[in-house]
Protein backbone atom coordinates (compact mmCIF):
# COMPACT_ATOMS: atom_id res chain seq x y z
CA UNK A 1 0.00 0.00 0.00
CA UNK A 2 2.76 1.79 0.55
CA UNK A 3 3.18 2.37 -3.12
CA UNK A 4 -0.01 3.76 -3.49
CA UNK A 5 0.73 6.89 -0.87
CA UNK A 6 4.33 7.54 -2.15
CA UNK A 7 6.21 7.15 -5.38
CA UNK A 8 9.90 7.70 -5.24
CA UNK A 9 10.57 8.53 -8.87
CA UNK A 10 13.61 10.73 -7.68
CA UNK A 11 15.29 8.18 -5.81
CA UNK A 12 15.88 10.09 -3.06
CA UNK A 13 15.49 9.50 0.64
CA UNK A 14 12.15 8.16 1.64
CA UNK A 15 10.30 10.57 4.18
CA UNK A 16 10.28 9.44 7.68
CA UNK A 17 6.81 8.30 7.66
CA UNK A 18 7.14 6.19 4.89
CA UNK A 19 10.20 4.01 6.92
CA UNK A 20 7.99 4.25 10.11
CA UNK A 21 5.46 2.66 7.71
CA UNK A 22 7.92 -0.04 6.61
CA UNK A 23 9.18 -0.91 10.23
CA UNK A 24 6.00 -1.00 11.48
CA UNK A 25 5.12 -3.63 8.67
CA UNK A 26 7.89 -5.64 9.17
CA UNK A 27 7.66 -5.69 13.09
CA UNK A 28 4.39 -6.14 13.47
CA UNK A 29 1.89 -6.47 10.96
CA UNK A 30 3.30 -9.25 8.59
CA UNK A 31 3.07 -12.25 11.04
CA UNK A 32 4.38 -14.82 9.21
CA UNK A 33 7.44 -12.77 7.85
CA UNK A 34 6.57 -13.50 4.13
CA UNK A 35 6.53 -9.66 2.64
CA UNK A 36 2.52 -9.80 2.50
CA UNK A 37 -0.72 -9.46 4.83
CA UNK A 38 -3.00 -11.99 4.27
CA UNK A 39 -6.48 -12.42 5.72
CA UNK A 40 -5.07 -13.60 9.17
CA UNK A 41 -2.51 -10.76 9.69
CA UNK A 42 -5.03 -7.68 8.37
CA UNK A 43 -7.29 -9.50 10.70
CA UNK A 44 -5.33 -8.76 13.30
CA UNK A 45 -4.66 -5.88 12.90
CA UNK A 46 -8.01 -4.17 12.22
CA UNK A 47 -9.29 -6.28 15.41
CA UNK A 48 -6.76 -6.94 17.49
CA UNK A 49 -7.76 -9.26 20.03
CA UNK A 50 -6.03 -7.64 23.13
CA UNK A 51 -7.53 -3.95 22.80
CA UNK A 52 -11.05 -3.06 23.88
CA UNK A 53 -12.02 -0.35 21.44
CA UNK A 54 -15.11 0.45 24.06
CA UNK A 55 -13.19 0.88 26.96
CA UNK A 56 -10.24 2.89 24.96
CA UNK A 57 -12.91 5.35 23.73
CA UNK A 58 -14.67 5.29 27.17
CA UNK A 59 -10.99 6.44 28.75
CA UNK A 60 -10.56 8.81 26.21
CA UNK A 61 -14.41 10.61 26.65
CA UNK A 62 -13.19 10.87 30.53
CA UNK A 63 -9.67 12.04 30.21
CA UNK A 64 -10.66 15.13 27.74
CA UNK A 65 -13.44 15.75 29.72
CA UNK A 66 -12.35 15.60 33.32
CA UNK A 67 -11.47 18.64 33.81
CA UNK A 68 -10.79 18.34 37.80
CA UNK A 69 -9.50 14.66 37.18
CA UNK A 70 -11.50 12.95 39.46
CA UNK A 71 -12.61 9.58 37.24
CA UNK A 72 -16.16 11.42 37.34
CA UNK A 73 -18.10 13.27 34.69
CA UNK A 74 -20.09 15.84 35.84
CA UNK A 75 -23.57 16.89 34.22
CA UNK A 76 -21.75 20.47 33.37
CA UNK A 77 -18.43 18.14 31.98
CA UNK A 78 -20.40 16.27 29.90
CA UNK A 79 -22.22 19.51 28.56
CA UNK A 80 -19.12 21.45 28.10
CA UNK A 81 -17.58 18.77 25.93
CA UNK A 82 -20.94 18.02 24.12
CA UNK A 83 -18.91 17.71 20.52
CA UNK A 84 -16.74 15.08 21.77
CA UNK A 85 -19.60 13.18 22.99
CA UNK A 86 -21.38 13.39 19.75
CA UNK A 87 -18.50 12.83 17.30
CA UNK A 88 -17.62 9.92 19.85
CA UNK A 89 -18.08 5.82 18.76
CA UNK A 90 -19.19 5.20 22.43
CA UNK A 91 -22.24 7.26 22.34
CA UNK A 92 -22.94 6.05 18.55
CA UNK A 93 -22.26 9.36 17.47
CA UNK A 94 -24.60 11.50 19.32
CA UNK A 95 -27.48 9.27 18.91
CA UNK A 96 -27.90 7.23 22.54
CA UNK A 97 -27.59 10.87 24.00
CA UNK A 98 -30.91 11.70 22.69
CA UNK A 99 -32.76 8.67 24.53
CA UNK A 100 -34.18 9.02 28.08
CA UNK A 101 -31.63 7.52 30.49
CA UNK A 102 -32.64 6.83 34.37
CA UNK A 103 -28.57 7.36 35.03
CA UNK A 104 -28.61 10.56 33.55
């Protein structure tokens, strides 16, 4: 893919990014060490099986929006960071804030 995002026509030095890129694909992404994802490996890495993507959003949400860092979101918290709630994954972008909630 990596061909796709840069061409070096000039034969120059590749950016930075691009050898992040490449260490990051030979490191960790292709597996099996045979220059190629296949199902297994892109599986992996688009669901990795040790990373809750609820719980990392739900951290995030609490750590922007914390503002006296107690692990608690206030009514006013939640209202002052309103955008971040409803751009956010973890309220299904805005639209489970718009139900009645006994919590709330």
């Amino acid at each position: 893919f990596l061909a796709d995002m840069f061409a070096n026509e000039e034969g120059g030095p590749e950016p930075d990014w691009v050898i992040t890129e490449r260490e990051q694909f030979s490191d960790f992404r292709d597996l099996n060490k045979d220059g190629k994802m296949d199902k297994d490996e892109i599986q992996h890495w688009i669901l990795p099986q040790d990373y809750d993507h609820a719980l990392a959003e739900a951290r995030h949400l609490v750590y922007e929006s914390d503002v006296d860092k107690d692990q608690k979101l206030t009514k006013e918290e939640v209202l002052d960071n309103w955008n971040m709630f409803v751009g956010s994954q973890a309220t299904n972008y805005g639209e489970d804030l718009t139900r009645n909630h006994d919590e709330l």
